[in-house]
Protein backbone atom coordinates (compact mmCIF):
# COMPACT_ATOMS: atom_id res chain seq x y z
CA UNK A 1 95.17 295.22 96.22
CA UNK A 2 93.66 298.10 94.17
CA UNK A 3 95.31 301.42 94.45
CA UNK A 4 93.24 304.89 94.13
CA UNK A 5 94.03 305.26 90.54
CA UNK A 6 93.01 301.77 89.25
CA UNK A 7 89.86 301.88 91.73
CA UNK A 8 89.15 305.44 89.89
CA UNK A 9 89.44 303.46 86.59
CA UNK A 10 87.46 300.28 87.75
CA UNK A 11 84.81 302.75 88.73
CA UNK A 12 84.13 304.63 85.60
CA UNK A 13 84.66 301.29 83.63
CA UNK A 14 82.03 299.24 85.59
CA UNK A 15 79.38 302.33 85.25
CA UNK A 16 79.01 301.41 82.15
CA UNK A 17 76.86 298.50 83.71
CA UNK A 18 74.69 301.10 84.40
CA UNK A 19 73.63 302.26 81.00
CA UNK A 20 71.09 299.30 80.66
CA UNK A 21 68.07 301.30 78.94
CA UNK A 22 68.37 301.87 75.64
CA UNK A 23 66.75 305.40 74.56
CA UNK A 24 66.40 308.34 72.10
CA UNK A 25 65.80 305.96 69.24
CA UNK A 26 62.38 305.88 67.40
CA UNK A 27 63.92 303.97 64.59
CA UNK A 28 66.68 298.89 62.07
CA UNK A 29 68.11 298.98 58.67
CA UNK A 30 66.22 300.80 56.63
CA UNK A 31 64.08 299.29 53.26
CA UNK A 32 64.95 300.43 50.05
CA UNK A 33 64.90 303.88 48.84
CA UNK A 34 65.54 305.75 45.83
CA UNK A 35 65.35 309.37 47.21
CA UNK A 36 68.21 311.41 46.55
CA UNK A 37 69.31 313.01 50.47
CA UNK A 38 70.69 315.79 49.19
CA UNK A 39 67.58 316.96 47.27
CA UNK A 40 65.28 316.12 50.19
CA UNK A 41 67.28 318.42 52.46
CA UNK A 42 67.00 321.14 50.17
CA UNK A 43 63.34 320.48 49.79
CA UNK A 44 63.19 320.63 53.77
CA UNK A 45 65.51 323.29 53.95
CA UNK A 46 62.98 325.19 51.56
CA UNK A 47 60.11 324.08 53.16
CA UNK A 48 59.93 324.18 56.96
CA UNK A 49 59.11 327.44 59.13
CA UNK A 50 61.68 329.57 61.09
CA UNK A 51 61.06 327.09 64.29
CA UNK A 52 63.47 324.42 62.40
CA UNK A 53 66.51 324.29 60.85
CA UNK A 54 68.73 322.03 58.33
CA UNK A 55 72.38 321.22 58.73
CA UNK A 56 75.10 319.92 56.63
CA UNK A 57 78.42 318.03 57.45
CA UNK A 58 81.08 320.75 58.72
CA UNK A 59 78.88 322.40 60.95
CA UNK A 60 78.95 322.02 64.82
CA UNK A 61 74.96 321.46 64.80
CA UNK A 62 75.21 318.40 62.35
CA UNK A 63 77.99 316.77 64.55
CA UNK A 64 75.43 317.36 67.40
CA UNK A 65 72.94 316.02 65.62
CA UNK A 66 74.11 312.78 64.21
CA UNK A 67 76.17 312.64 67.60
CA UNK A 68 75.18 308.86 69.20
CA UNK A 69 75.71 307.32 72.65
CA UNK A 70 78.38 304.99 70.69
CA UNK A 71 80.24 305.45 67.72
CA UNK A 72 78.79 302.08 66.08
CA UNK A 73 75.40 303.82 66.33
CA UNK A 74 76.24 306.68 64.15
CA UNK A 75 76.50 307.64 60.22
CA UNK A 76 77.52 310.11 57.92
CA UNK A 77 74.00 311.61 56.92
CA UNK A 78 73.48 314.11 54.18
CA UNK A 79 72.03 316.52 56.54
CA UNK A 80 70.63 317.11 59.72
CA UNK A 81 66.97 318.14 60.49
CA UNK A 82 65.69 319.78 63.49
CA UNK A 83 62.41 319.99 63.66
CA UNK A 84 60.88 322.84 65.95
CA UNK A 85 56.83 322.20 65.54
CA UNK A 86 54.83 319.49 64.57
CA UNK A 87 53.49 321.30 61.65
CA UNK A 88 57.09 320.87 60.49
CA UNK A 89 57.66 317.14 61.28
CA UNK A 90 54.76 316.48 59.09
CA UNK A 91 56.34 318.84 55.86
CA UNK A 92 59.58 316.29 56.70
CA UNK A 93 57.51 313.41 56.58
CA UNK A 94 55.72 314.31 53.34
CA UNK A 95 58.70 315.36 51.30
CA UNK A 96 60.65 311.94 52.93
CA UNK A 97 57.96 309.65 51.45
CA UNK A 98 57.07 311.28 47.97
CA UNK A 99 60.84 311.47 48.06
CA UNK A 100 61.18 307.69 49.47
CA UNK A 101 64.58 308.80 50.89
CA UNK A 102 65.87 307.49 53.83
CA UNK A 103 65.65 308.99 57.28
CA UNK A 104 66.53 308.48 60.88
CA UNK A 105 64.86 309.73 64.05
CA UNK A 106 66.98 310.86 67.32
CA UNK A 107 65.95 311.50 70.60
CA UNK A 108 68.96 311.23 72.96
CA UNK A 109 70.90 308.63 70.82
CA UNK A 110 71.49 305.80 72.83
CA UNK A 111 70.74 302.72 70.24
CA UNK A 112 73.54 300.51 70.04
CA UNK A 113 71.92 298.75 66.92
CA UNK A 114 73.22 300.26 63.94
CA UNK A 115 70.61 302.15 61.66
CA UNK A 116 68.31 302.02 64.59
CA UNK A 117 68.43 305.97 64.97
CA UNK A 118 71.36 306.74 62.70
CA UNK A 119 71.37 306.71 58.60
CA UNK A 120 73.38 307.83 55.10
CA UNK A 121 69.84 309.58 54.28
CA UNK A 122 68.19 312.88 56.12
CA UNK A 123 68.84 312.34 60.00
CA UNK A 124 65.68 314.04 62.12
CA UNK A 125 66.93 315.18 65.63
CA UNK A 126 64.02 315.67 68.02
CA UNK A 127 66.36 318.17 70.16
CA UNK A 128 64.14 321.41 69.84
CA UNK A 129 60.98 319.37 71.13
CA UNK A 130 62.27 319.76 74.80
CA UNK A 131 59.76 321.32 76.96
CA UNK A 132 58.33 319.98 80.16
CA UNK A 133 55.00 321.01 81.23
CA UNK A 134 53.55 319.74 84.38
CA UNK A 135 49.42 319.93 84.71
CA UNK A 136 48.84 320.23 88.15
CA UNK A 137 44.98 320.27 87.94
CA UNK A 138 45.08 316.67 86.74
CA UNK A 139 48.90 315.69 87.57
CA UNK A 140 49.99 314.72 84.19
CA UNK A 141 53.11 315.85 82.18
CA UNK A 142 53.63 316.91 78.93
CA UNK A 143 57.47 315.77 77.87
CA UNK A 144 59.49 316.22 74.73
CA UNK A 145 60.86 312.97 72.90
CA UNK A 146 63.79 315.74 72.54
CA UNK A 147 64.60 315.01 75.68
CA UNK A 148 66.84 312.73 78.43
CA UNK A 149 65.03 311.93 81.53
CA UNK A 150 67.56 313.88 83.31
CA UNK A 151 66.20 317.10 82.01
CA UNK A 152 62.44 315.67 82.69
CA UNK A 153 63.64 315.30 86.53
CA UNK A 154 65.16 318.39 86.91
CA UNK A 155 62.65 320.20 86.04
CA UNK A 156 59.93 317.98 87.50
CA UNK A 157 62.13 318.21 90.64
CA UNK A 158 60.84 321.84 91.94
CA UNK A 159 57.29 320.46 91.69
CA UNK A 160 57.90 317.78 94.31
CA UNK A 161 56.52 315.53 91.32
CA UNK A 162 58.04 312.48 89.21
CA UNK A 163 57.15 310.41 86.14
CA UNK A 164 58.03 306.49 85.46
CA UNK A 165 61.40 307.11 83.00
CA UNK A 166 64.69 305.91 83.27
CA UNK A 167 66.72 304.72 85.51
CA UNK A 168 70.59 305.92 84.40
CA UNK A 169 71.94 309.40 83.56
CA UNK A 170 71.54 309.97 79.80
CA UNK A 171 69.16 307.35 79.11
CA UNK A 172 66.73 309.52 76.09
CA UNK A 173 62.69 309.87 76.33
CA UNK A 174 61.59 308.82 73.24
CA UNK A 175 63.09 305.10 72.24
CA UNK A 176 62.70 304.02 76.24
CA UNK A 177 59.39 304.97 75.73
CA UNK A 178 58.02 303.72 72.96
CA UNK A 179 59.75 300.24 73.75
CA UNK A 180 58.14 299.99 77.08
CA UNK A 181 60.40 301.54 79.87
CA UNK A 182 61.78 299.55 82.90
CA UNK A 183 62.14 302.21 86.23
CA UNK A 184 62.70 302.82 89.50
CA UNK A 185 59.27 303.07 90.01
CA UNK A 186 57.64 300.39 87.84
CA UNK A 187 57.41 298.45 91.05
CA UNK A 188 55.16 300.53 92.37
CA UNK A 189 53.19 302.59 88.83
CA UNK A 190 54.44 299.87 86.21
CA UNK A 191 56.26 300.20 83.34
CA UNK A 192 56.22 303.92 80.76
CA UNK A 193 54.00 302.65 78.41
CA UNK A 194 51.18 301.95 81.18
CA UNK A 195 51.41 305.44 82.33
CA UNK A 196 51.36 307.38 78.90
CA UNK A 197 47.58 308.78 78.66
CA UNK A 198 48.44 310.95 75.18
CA UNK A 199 50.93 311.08 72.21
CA UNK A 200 50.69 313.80 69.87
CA UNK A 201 51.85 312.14 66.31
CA UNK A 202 52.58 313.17 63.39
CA UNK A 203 51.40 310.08 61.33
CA UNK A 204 53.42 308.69 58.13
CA UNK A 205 50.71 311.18 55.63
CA UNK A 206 51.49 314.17 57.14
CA UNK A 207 48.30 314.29 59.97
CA UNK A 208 49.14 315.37 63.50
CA UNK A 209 46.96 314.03 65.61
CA UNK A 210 46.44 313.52 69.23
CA UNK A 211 45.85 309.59 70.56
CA UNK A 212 44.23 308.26 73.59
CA UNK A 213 43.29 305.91 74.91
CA UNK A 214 39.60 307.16 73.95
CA UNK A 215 39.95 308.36 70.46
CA UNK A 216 42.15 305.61 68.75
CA UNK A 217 42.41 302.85 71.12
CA UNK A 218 43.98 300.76 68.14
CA UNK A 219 47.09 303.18 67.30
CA UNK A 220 47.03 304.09 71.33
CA UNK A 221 47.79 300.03 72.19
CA UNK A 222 50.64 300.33 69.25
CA UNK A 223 52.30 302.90 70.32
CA UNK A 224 52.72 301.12 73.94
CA UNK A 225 56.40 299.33 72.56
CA UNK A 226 55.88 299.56 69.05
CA UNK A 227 58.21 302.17 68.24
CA UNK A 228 58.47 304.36 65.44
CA UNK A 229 56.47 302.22 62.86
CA UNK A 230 53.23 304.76 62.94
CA UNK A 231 54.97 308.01 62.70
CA UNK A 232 56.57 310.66 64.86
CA UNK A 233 55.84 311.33 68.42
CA UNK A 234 56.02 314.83 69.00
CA UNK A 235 54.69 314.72 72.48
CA UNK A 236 54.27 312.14 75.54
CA UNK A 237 51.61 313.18 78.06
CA UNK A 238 52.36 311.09 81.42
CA UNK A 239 50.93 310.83 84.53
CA UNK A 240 52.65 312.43 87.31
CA UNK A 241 53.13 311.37 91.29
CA UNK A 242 54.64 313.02 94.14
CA UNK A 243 58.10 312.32 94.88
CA UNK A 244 60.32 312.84 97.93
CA UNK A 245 64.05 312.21 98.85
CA UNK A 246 64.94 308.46 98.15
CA UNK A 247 67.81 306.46 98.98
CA UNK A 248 70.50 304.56 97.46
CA UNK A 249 73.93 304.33 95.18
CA UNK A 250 76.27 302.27 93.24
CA UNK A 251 78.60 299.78 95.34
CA UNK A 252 81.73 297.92 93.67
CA UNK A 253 82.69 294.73 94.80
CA UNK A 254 86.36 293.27 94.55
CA UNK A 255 86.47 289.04 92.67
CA UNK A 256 86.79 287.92 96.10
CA UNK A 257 83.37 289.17 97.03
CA UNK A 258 81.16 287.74 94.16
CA UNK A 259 79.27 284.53 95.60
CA UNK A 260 78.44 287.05 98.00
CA UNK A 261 77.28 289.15 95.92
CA UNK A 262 75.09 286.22 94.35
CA UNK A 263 73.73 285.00 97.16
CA UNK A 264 72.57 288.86 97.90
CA UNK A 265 70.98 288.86 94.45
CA UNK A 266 69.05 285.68 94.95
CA UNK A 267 67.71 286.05 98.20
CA UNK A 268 66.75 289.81 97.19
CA UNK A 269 64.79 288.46 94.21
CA UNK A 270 63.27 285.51 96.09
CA UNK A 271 62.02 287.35 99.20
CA UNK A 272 61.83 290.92 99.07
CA UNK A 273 58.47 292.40 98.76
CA UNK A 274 58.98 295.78 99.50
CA UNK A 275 57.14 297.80 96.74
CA UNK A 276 59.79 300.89 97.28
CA UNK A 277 62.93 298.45 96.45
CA UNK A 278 64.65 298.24 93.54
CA UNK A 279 67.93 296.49 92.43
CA UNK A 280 70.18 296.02 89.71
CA UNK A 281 73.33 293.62 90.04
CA UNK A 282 76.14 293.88 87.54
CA UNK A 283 79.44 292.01 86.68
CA UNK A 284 82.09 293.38 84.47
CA UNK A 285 85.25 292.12 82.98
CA UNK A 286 88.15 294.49 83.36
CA UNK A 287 92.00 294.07 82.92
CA UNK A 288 92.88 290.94 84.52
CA UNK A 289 89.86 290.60 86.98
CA UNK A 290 85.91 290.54 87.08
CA UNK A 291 84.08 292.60 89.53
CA UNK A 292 80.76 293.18 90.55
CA UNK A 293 78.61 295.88 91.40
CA UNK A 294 74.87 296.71 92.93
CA UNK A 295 72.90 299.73 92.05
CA UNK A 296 70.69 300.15 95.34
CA UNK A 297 67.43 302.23 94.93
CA UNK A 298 64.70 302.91 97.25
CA UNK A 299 61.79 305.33 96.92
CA UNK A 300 62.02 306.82 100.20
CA UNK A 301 64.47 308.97 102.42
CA UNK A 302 65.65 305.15 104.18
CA UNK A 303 64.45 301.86 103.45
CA UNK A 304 63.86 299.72 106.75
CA UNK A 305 66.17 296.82 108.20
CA UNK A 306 66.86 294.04 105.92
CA UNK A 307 65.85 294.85 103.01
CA UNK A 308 69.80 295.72 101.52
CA UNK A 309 71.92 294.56 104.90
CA UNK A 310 73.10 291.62 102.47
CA UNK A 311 74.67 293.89 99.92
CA UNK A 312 75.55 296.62 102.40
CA UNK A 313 77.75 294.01 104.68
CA UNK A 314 80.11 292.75 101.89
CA UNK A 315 83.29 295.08 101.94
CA UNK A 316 83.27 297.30 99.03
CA UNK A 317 86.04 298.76 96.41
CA UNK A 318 83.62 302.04 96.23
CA UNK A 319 80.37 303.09 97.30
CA UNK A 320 78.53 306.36 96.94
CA UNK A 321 75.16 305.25 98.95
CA UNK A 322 73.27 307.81 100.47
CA UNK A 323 69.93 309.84 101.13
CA UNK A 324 69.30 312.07 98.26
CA UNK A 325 66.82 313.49 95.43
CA UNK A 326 65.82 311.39 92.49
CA UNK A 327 67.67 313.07 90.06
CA UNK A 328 71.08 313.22 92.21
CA UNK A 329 70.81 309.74 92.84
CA UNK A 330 70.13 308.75 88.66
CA UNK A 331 73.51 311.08 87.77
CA UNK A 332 75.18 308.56 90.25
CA UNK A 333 75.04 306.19 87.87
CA UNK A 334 76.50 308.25 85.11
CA UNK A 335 78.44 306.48 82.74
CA UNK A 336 82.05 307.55 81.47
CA UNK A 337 82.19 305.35 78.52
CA UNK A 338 79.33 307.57 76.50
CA UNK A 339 82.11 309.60 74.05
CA UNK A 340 83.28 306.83 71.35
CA UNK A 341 83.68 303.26 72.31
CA UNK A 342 81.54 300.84 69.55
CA UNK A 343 78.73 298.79 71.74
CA UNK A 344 76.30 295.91 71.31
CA UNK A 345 72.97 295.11 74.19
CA UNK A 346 71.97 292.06 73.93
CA UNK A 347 68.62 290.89 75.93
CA UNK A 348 68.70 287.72 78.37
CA UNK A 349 64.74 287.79 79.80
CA UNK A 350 64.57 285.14 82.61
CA UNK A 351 61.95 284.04 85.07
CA UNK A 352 63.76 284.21 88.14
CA UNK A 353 67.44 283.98 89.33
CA UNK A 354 69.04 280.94 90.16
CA UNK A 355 72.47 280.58 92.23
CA UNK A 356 73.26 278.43 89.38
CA UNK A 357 72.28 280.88 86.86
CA UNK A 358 74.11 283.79 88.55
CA UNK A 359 77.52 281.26 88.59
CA UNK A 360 77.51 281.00 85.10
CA UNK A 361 76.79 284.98 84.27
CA UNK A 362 80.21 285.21 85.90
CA UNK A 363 81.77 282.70 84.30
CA UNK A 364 80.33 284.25 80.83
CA UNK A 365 82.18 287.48 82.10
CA UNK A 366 85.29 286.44 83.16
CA UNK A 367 85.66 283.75 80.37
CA UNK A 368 85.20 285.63 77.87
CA UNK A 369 86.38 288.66 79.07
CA UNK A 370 89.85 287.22 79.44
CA UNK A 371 89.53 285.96 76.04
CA UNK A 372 88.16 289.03 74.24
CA UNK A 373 90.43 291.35 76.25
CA UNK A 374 93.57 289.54 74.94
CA UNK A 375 92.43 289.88 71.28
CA UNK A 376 90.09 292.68 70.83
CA UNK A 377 91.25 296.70 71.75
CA UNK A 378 89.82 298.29 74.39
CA UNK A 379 87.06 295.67 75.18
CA UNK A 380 85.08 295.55 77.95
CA UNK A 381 82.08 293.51 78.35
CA UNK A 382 79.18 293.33 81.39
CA UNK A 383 75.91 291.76 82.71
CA UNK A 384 73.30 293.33 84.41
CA UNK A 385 70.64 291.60 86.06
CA UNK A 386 67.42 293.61 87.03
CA UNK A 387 65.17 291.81 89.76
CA UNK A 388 61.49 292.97 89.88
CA UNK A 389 58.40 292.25 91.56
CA UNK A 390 55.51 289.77 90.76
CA UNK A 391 53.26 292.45 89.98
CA UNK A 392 55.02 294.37 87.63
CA UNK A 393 52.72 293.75 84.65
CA UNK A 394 50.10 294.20 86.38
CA UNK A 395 49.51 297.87 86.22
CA UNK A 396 47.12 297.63 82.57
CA UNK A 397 45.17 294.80 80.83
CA UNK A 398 46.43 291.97 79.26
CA UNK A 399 46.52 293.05 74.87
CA UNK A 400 46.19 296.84 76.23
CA UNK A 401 49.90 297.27 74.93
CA UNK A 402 52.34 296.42 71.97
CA UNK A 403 55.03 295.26 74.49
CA UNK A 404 54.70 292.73 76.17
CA UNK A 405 52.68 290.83 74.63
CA UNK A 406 51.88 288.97 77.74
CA UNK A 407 51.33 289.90 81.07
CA UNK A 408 50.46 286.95 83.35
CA UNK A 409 53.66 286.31 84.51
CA UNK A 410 56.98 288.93 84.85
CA UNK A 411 59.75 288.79 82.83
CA UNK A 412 63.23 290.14 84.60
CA UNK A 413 64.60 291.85 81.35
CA UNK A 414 68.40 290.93 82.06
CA UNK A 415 70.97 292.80 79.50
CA UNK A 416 74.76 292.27 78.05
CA UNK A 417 76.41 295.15 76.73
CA UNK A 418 79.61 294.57 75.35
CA UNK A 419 82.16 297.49 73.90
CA UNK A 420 85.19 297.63 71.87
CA UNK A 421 87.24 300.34 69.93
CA UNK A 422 88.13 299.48 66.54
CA UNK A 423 85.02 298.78 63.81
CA UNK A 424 87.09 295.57 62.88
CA UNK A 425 86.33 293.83 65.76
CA UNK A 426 82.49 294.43 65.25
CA UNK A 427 81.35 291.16 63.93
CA UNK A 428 83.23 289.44 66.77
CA UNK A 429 82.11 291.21 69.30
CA UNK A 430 78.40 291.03 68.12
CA UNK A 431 79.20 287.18 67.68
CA UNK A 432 80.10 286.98 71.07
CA UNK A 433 77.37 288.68 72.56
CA UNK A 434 75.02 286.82 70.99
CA UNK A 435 76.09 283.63 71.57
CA UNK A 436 76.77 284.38 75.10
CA UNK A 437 73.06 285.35 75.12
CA UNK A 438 72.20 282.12 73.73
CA UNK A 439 74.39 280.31 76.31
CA UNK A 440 72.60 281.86 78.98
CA UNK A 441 69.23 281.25 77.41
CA UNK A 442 69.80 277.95 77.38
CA UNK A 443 70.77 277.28 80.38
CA UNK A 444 67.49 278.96 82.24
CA UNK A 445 65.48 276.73 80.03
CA UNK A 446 67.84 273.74 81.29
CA UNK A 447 66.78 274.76 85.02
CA UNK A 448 63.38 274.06 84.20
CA UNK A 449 62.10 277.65 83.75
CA UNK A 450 59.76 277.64 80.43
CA UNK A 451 60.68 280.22 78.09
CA UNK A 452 58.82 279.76 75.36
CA UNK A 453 56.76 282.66 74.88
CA UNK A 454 58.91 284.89 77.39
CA UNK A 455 59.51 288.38 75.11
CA UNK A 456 62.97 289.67 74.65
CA UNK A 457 62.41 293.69 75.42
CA UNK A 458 62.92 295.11 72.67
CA UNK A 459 65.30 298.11 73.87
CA UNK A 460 67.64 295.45 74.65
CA UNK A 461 67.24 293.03 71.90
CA UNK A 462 70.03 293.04 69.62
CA UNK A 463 69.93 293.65 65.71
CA UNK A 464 68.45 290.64 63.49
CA UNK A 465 66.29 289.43 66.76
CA UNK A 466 63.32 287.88 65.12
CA UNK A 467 59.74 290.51 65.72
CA UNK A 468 58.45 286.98 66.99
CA UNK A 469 60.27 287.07 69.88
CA UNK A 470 59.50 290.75 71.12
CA UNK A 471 56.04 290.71 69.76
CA UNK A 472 54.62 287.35 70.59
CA UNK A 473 51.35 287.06 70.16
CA UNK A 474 50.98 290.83 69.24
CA UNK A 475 52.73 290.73 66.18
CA UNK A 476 49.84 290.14 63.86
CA UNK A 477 47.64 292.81 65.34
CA UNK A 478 50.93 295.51 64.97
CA UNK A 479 50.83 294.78 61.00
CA UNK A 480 47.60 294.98 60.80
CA UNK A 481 47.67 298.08 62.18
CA UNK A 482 50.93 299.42 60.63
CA UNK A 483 49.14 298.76 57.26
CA UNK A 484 45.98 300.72 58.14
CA UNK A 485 48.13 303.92 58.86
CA UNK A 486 51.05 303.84 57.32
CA UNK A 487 49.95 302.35 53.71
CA UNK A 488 52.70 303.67 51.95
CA UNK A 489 55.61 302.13 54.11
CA UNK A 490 57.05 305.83 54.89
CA UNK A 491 58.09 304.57 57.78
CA UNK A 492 60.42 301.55 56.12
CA UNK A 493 62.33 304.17 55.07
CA UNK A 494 63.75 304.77 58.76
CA UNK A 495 65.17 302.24 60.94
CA UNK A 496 64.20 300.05 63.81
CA UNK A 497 61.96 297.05 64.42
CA UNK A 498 59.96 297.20 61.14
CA UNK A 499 56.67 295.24 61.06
């Protein structure tokens, strides 16, 4: 028996569950460098126009802007840069590479792979790029990386008009992005990347340019998941379609209630069709007992009989289910555990969902979570499994984007996240998540599903993940074309997944 205060707790705890797209990062570890920071920022500081600003340690800006989703994801940079134009991104970006000092770029600053969008050098926050224009003459959006797709809805909202972003409260444009972009409404549009028609960049030399589809097809099909290796976005321009009232919510299961919670999953999976649907299943590890939870979404004010009566008839510890707008229902799924606790993702991509698979994603999480809990502080560790139709990839061409590299069949990108307290525990933790990962891996290909050139999504994958296995058969092509415009490797000199 739960009382109100522990089901409070289990609550916030198991939200975390929900934090499953990785954002605001347009950066791994960084090469090299020889640049002095503290010289480069007063270059910049010298430099830049009015519309930006510099900030050193001490001041309330720089703690916002080295500020990160979880304390493993930050650093103590020698100053903070907030770029207000473009014009200024590219005087950063030319006094960062004659410099060859190290940088980071931050959108909302949800990495959880250190150096990713965090560094010791000159740390670029994309805050002051936050405006939202809507075109209604040819419904498309113009959105700031600066931004979290909260602040897109809400002011999309008034319109009566959406874009394909996140799915979670907090989740940051710019990394979900440029990685590829799971939604709510990929079902039915795709995935981000196959509904971006524009970036304005600032490339690695300086240039801003605009890139389409039209005028460099080559740099337009990298910047679909290839992250921050050709420059700086300054601007995503989106298409836009109308949206309505939609329905859904998280529910919380108690341990007794998990093979029901399976068997929901599975059948879901297998045999729903409905365009309009979408699920993600979760099981987390707290004190003493694993639970499980279903984030219910669908793009309309009710979805018809059957399609969630499986989840909706298992008795619940919470649930907050219920007809509301798009951005209500993403704050549902806010997550408590965003102010300090030290985080790993790690990416599980399957083929389908398998009562037998499902079986042993609990028995990763309450396994190890018993184990981990006893010896680590303030661990807590979860699986999320995200169901999605057969068409998914079928929104663009096959080799029209940088992720994924291939789109005949659908990958379900299923993610770990796993968080702890003290930076001690860090190589244990990211020890266990990966080999948990690997466990699971494993045992899909053991089922008989083939694997082999199945992509781990990039926003998920977790640090030292070879390019190979995000990039496939892309990853030649994304050198290529990293060499053609970024010569000089100014972008090494940031982190993320370098090519």
């Amino acid at each position: 028996m739960f009382s109100t205060s522990r089901t409070f707790r289990t609550l916030a705890l198991l939200s975390a569950l929900l934090s499953c797209e990785v954002s605001g990062s347009q950066a791994g570890s960084p090469s090299a460098a020889e640049g002095d920071p503290v010289q480069s920022c007063n270059k910049i500081a010298s430099s830049i126009s009015n519309n930006s600003a510099v900030s050193f340690p001490g001041s309330s800006q720089y703690a916002q802007d080295v500020f990160h989703w979880t304390a493993s994801s930050a650093d103590v940079a020698a100053c903070s840069v907030e770029p207000g134009t473009a014009a200024d991104v590219a005087i950063i970006l030319r006094i960062l590479g004659s410099d060859r000092t190290p940088f980071a770029i931050k959108g909302g600053g949800h990495a959880t792979n250190p150096g990713f969008s965090s560094t010791k050098g000159v740390q670029i926050a994309m805050s002051r790029f936050s405006a939202v224009n809507y075109h209604p003459e040819n419904q498309t959006v113009d959105v700031g990386p600066g931004l979290t797709w909260d602040d897109v809805y809400a002011a999309l909202q008034p319109q009566g008009v959406n874009v394909v972003g996140g799915r979670v409260s907090g989740v940051g444009v710019a990394g979900f992005s440029l990685g590829g972009g799971y939604s709510w409404l990929s079902n039915e549009r795709g995935l981000t990347v196959d509904n971006i028609v524009s970036y304005e960049l600032v490339l690695p030399n300086g240039t801003i340019t605009t890139v389409t589809e039209n005028s460099q097809p080559d740099l337009f099909f990298g910047l679909k998941g290839g992250f921050n290796n050709f420059g700086i976005v300054t601007r995503f321009t989106m298409k836009a379609f109308p949206q309505g009232q939609v329905w859904g919510g998280l529910l919380i299961f108690g341990p007794n209630q998990t093979n029901e919670m399976n068997a929901a999953t599975v059948k879901f999976a297998s045999q729903t069709n409905d365009l309009k649907a979408g699920l993600i299943t979760g099981y987390g590890f707290v004190p003493n007992v694993t639970l499980s939870t279903a984030l219910l979404f669908y793009n309309a004010p009710t979805p018809p009989p059957g399609v969630f009566d499986d989840f909706l008839a298992i008795p619940t510890i919470s649930s907050n289910v219920s007809t509301r707008n798009f951005l209500d229902l993403v704050q549902s799924y806010n997550s408590p555990l965003a102010n300090g606790p030290r985080g790993r993702y790690q990416a599980v991509p399957v083929l389908s969902y398998t009562p037998e698979f499902l079986d042993a994603v609990v028995n990763e999480t309450s396994t190890l979570g018993e184990k981990l809990n006893s010896t680590v502080n303030g661990s807590f560790i979860s699986y999320a499994m995200e169901p999605f139709q057969s068409r998914l990839f079928s929104f663009a061409p096959q080799g029209s984007s940088a992720y994924p590299p291939d789109r005949s069949q659908v990958i379900l990108p299923s993610n770990i996240y796993y968080a702890w307290s003290d930076a001690k525990d860090d190589d244990l933790m990211t020890s266990a998540i990966v080999e948990s990962g690997n466990r699971l891996h494993q045992l899909a290909i053991r089922q008989g599903q083939d694997l082999t050139n199945v992509a781990l999504y990039g926003n998920y994958a977790i640090l030292g993940t070879p390019l190979e296995s995000i990039y496939g058969q892309n990853l030649p092509r994304l050198q290529a074309l990293k060499a053609k415009y970024d010569p000089q490797n100014v972008m090494d000199l940031t982190g993320g997944w370098k090519f």
